[in-house]
N, C-alpha and C. Protein backbone atom coordinates (compact mmCIF):
# COMPACT_ATOMS: atom_id res chain seq x y z
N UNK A 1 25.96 -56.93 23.89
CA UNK A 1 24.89 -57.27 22.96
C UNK A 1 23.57 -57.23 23.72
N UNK A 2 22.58 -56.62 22.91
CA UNK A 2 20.84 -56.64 23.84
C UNK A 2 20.38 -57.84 23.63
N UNK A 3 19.83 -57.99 24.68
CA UNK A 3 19.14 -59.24 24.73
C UNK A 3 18.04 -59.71 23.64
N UNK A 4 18.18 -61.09 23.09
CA UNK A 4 17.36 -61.11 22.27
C UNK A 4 15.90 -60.81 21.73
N UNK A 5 15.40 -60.81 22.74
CA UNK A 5 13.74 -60.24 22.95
C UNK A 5 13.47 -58.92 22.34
N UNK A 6 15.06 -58.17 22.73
CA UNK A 6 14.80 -56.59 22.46
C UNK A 6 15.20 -56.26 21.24
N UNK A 7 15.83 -57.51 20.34
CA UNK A 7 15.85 -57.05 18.51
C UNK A 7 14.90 -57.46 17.57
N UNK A 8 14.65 -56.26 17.05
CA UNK A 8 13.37 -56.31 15.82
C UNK A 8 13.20 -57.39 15.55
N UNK A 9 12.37 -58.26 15.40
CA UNK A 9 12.11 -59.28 14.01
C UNK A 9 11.90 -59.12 12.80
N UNK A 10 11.96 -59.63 12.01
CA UNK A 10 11.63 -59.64 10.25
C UNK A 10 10.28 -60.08 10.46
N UNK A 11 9.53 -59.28 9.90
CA UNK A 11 7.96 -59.39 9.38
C UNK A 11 8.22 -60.70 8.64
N UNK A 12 7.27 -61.31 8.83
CA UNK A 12 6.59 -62.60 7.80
C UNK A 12 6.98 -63.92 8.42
N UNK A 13 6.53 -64.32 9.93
CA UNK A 13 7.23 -65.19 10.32
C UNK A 13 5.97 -66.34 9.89
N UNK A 14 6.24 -67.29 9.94
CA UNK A 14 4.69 -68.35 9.70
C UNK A 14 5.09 -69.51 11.08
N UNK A 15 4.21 -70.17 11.87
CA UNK A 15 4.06 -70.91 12.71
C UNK A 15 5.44 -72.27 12.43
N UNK A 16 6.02 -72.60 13.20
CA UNK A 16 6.94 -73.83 12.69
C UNK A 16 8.05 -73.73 11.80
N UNK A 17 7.55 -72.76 10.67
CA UNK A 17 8.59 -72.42 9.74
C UNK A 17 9.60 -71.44 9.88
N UNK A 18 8.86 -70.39 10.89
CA UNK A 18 9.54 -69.10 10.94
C UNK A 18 9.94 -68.42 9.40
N UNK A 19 10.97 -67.96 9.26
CA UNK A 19 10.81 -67.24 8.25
C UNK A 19 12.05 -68.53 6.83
N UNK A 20 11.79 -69.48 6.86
CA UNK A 20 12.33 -70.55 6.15
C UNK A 20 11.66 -69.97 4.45
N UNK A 21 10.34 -70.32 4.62
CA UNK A 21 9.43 -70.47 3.19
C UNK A 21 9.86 -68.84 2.49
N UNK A 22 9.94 -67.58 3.00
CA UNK A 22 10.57 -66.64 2.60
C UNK A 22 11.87 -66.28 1.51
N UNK A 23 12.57 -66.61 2.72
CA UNK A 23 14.23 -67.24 2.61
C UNK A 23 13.90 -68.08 1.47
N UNK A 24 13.89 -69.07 1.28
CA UNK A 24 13.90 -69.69 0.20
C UNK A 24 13.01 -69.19 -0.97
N UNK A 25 11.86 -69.13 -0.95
CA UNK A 25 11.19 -68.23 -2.29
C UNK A 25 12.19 -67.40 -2.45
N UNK A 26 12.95 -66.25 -1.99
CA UNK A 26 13.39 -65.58 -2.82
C UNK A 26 14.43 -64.75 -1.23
N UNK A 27 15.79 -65.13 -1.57
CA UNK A 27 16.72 -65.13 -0.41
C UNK A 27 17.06 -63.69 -0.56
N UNK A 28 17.65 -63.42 -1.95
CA UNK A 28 18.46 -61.84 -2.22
C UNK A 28 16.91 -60.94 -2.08
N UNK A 29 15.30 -61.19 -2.17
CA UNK A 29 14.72 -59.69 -1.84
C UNK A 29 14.37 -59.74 -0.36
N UNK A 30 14.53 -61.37 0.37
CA UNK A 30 14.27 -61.40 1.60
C UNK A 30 15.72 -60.26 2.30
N UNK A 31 16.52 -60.70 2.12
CA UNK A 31 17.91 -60.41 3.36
C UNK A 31 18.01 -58.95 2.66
N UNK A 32 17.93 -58.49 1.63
CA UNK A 32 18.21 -57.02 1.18
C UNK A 32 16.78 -55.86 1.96
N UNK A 33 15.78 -56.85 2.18
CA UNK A 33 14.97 -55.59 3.02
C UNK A 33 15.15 -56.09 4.66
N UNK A 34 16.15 -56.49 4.99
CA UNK A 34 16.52 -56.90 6.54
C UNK A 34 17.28 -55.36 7.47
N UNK A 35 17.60 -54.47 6.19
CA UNK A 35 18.40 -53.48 6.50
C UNK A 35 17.44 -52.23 7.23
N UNK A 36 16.23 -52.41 6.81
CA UNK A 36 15.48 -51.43 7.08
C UNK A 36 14.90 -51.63 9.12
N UNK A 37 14.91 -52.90 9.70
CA UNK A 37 15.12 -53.14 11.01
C UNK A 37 15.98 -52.49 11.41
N UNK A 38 17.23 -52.49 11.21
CA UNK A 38 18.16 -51.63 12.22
C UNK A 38 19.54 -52.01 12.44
N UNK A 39 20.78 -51.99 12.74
CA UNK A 39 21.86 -52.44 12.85
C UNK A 39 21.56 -54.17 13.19
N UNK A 40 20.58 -54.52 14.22
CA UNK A 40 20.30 -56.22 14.31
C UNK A 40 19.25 -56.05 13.57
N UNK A 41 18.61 -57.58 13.44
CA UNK A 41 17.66 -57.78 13.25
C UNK A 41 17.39 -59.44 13.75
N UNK A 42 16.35 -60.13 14.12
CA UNK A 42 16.12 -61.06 14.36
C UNK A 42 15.65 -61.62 13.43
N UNK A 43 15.94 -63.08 13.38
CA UNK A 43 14.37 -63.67 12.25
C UNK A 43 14.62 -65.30 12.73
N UNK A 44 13.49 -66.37 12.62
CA UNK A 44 13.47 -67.49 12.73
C UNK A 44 13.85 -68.54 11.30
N UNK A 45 14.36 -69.32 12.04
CA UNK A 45 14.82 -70.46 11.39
C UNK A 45 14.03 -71.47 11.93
N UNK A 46 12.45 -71.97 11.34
CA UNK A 46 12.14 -72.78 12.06
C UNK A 46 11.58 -72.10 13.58
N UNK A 47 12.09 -73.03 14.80
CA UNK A 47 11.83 -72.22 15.68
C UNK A 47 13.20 -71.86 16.50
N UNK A 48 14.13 -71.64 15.86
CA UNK A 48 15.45 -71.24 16.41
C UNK A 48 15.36 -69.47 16.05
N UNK A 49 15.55 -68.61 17.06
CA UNK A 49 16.12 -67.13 16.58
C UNK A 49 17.40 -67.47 16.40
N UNK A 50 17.58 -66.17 15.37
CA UNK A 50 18.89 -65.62 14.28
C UNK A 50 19.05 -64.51 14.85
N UNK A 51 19.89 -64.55 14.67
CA UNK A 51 20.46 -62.58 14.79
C UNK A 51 21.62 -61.98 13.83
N UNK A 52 20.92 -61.62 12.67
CA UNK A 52 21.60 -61.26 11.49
C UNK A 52 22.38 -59.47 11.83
N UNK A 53 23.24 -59.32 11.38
CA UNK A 53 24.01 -58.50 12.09
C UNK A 53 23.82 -57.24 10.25
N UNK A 54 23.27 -55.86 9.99
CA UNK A 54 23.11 -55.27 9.29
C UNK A 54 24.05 -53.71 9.32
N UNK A 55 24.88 -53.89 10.30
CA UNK A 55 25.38 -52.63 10.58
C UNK A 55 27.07 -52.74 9.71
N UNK A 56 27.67 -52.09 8.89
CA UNK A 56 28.94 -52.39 8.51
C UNK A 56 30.04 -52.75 9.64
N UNK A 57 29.95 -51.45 10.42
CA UNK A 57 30.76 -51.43 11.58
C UNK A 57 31.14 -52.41 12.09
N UNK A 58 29.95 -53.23 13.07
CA UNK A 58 29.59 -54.13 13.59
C UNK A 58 30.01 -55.60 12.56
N UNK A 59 29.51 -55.35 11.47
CA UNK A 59 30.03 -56.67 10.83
C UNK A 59 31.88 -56.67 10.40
N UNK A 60 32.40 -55.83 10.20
CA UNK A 60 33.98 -55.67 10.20
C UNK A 60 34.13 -56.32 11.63
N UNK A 61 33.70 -55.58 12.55
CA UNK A 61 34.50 -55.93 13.88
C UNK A 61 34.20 -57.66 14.21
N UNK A 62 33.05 -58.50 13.55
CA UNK A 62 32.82 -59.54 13.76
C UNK A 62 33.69 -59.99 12.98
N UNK A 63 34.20 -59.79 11.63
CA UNK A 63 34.70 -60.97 11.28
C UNK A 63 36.22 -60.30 10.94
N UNK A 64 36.75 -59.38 11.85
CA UNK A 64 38.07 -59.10 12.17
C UNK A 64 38.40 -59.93 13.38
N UNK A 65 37.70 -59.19 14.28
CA UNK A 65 37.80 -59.94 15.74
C UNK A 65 37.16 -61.28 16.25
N UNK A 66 37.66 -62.14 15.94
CA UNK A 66 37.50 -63.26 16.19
C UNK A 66 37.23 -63.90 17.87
N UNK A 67 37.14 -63.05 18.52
CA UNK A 67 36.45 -62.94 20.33
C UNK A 67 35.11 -62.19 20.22
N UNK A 68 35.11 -61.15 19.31
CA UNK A 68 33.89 -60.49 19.03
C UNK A 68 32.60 -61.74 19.12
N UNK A 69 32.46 -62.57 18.48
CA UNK A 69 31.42 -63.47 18.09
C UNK A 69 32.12 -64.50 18.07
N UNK A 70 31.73 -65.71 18.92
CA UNK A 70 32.28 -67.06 18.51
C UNK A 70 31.39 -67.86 18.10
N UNK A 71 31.68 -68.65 17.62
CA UNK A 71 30.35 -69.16 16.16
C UNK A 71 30.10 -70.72 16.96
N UNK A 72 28.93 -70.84 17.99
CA UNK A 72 28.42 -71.60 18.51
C UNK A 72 26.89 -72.36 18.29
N UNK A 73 26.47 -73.49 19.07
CA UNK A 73 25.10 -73.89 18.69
C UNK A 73 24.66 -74.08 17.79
N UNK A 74 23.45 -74.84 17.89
CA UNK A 74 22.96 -75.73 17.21
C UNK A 74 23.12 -75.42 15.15
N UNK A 75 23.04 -74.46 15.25
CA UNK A 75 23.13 -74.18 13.76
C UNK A 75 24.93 -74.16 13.09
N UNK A 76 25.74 -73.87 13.81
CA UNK A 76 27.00 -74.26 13.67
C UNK A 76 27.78 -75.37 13.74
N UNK A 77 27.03 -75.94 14.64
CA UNK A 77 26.91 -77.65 14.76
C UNK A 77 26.75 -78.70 13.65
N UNK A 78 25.71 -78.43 13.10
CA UNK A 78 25.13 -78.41 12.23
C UNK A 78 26.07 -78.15 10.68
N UNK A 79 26.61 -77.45 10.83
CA UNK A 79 26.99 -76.74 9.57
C UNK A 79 28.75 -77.60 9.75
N UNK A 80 28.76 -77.55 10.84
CA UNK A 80 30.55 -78.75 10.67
C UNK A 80 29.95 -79.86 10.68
N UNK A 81 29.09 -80.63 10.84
CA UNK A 81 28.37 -81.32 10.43
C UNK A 81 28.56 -81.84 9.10
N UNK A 82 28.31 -80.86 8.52
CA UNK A 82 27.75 -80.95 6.72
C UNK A 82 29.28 -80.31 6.26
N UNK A 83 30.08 -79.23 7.01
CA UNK A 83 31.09 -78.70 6.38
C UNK A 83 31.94 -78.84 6.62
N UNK A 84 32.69 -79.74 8.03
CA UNK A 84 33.82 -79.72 8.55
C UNK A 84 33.97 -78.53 9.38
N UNK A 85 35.33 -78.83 10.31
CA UNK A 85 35.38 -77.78 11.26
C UNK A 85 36.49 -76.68 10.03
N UNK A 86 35.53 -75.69 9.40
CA UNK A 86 36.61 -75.04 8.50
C UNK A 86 36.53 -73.24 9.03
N UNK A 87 37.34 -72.36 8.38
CA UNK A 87 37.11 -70.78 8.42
C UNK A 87 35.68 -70.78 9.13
N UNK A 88 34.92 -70.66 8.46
CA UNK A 88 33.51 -70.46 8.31
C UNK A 88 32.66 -71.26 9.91
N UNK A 89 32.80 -72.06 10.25
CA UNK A 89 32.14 -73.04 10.92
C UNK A 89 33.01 -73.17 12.36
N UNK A 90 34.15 -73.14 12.12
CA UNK A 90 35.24 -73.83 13.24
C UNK A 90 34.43 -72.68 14.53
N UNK A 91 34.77 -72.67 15.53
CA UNK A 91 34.72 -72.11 16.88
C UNK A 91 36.45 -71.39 17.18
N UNK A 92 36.13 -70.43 17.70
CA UNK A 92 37.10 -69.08 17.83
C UNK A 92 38.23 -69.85 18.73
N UNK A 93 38.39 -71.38 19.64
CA UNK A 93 39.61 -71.83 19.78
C UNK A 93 40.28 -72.07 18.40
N UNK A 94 40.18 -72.51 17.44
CA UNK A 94 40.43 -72.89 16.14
C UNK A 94 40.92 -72.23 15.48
N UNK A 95 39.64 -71.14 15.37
CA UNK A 95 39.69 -70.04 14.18
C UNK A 95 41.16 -69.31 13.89
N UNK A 96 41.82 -68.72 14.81
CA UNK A 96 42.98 -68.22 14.39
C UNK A 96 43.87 -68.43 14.04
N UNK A 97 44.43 -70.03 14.47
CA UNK A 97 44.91 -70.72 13.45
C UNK A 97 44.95 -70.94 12.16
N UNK A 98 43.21 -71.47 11.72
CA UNK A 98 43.25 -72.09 10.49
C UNK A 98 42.92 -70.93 9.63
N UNK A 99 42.92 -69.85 9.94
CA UNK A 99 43.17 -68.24 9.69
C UNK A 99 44.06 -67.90 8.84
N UNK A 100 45.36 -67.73 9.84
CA UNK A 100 46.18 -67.31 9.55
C UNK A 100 47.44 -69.08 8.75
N UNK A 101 46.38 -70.45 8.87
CA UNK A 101 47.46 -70.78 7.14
C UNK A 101 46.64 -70.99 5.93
N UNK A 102 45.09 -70.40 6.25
CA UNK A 102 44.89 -70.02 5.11
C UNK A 102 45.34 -68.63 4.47
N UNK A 103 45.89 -67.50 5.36
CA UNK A 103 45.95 -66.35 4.80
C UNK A 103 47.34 -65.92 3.90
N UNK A 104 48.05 -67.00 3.45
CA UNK A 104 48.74 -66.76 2.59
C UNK A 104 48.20 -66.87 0.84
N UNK A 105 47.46 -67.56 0.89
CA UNK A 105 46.75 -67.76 -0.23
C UNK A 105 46.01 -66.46 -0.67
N UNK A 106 45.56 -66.06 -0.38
CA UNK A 106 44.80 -64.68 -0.60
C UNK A 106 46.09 -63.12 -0.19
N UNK A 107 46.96 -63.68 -0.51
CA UNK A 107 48.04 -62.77 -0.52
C UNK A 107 47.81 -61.81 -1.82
N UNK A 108 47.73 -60.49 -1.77
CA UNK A 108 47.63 -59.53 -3.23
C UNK A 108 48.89 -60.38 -3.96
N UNK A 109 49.81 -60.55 -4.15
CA UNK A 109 50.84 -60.68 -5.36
C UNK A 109 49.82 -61.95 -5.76
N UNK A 110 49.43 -62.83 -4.94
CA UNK A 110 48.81 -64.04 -5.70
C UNK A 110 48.02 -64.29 -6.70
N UNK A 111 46.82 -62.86 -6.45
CA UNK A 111 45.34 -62.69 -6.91
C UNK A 111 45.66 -62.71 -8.66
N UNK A 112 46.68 -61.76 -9.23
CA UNK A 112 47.53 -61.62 -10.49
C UNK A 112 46.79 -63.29 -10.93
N UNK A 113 47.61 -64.58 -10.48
CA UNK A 113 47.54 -65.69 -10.72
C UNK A 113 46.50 -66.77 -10.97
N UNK A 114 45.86 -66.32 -9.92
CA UNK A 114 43.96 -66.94 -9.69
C UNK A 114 43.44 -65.95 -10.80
N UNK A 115 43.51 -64.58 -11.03
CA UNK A 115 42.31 -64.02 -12.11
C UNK A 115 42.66 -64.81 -13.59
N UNK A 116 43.82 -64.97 -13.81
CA UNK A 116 44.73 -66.09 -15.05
C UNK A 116 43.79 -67.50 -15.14
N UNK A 117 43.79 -68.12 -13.81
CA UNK A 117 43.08 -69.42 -13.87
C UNK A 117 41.63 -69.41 -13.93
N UNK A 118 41.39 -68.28 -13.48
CA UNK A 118 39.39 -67.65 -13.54
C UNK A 118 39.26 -67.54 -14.79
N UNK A 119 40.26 -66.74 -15.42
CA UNK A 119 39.93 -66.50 -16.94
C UNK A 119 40.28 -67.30 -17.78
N UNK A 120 41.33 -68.73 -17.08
CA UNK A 120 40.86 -70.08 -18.19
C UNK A 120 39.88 -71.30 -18.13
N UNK A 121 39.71 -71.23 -16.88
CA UNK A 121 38.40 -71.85 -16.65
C UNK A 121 37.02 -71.36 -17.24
N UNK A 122 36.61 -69.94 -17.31
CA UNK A 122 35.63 -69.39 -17.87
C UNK A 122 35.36 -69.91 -19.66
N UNK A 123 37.15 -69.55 -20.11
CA UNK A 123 36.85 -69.54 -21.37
C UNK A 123 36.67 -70.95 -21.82
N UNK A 124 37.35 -71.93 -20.97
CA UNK A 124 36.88 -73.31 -21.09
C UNK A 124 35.67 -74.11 -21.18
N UNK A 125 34.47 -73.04 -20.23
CA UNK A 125 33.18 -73.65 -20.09
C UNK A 125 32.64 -72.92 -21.55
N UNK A 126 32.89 -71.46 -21.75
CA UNK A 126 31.74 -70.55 -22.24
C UNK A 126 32.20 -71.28 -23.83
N UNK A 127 33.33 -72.01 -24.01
CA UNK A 127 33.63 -72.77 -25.56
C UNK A 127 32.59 -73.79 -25.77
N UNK A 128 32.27 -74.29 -24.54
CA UNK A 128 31.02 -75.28 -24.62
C UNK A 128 29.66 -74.67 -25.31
N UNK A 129 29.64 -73.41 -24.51
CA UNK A 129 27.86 -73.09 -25.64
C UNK A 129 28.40 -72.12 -26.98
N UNK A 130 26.85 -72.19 -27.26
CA UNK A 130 26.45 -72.33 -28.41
C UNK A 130 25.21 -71.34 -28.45
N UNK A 131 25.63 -70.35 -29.76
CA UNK A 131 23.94 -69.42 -29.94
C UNK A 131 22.79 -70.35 -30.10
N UNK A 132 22.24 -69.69 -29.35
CA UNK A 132 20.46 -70.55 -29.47
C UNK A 132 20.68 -71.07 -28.58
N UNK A 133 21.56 -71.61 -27.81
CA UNK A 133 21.86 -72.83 -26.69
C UNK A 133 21.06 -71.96 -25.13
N UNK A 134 19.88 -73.05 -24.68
CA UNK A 134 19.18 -72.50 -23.85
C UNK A 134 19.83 -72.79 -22.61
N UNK A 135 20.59 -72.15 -21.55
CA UNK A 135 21.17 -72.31 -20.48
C UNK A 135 20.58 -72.70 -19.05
N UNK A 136 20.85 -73.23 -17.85
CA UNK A 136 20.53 -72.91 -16.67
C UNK A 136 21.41 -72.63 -16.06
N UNK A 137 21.46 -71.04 -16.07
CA UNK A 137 22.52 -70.36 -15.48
C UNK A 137 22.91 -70.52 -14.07
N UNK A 138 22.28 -70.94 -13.14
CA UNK A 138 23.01 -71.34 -11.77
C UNK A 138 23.53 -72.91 -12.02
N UNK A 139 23.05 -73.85 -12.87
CA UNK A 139 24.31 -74.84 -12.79
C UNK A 139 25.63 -74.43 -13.67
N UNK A 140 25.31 -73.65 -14.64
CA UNK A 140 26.62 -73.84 -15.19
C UNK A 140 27.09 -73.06 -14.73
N UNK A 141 26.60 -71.95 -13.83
CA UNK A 141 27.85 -71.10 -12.70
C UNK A 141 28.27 -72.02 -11.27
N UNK A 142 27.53 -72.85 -10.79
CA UNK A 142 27.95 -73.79 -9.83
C UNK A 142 28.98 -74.77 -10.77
N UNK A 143 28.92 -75.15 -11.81
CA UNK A 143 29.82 -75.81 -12.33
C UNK A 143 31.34 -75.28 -12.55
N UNK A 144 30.97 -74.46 -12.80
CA UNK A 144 32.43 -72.92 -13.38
C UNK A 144 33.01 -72.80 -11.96
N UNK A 145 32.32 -72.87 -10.87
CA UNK A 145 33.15 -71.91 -9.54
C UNK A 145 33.27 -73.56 -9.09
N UNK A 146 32.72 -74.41 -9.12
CA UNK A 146 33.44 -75.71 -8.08
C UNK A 146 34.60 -76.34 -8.87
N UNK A 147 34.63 -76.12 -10.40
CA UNK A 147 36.06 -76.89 -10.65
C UNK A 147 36.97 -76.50 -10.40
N UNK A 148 37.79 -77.41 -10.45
CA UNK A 148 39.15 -77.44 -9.65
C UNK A 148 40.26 -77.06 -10.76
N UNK A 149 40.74 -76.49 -11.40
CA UNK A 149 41.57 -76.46 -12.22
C UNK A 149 42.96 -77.41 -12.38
N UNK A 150 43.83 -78.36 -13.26
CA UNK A 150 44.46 -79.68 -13.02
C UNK A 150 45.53 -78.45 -12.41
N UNK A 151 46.00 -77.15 -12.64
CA UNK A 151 47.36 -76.46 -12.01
C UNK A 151 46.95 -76.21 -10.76
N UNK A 152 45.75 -75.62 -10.03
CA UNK A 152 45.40 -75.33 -8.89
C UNK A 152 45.47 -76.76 -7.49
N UNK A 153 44.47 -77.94 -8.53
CA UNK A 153 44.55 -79.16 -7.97
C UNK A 153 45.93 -79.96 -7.71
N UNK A 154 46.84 -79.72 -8.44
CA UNK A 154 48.19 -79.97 -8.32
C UNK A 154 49.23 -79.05 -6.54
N UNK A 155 49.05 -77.64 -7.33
CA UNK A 155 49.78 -76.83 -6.29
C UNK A 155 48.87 -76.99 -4.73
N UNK A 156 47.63 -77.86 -4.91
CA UNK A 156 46.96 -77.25 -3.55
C UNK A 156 47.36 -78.77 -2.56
N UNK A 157 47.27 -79.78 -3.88
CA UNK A 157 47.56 -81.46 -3.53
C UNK A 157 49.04 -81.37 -2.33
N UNK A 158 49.82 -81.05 -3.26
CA UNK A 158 51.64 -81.31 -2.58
C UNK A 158 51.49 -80.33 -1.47
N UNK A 159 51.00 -78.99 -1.10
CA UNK A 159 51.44 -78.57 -0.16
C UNK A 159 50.20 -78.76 1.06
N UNK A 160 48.95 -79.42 1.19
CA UNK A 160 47.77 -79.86 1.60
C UNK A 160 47.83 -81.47 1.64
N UNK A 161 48.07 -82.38 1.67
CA UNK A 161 48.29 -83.70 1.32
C UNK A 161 46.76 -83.84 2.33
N UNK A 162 45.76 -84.66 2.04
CA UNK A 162 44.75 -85.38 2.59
C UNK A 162 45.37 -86.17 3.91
């Protein structure tokens, strides 16, 4: 990997914030013109550098190869922090483990089963509205994707016990 100094930055950094106030005004037109930097790209968090990874290649091999990138510092810290040591967050002693017993769940014969429970959960919320009914479409899609379904919450309870 090149040293950090030597990957592009993202235009629009502001003093303290780095590129935060961006990112948040508007995340999907910020990170969709990140591609035009180059396979890396840098950008600030505050005053922490990022190194957002834009190349396909490169991103397969990161989140195949689990030695490729081990998910360290302050911002990962941070994030088991707030998220637990999970997939996402854990550090690459971990990771292959909690990998491979999550990877039965996402087994193809399974998916059949989850699109069944997607499509009764959906029809469960969308019975709630109503024509004319004025929506705010990111809660009632944060609402739709965090419930738990009582068959899912059941099968995940007995073989997961807290």
């Amino acid at each position: 990997m090149p040293a950090i100094e030597t990957i592009p930055r993202a235009s629009g950094i502001l003093p303290l914030l780095g590129h935060i106030a961006p990112l948040a005004r508007d995340p999907l037109a910020f990170v969709s013109n990140l591609h035009s930097y180059g396979p890396l790209v840098r950008i600030q968090m505050g005053t922490k550098p990022v190194v957002l990874v834009n190349d396909p290649v490169v991103i397969r091999k990161v989140l195949l190869d689990d030695r490729t990138s081990d998910k360290g510092g302050p911002l990962f810290e941070r994030g088991r922090e707030a998220l637990g040591n999970g997939l996402i967050t854990c550090p690459h002693s971990d990771h292959r483990r909690a990998r491979r017993l999550s990877q039965p769940a996402f087994h193809p014969k399974r998916m059949a089963g989850y699109a069944a429970i997607m499509t009764e959960q959906a029809d469960k919320v969308t019975r709630s509205w109503h024509d004319g009914q004025v929506l705010d479409v990111t809660s009632e899609m944060m609402a739709l994707t965090t419930q738990r379904p009582q068959r899912v919450a059941f099968l995940w309870d007995r073989r997961f016990p807290a």
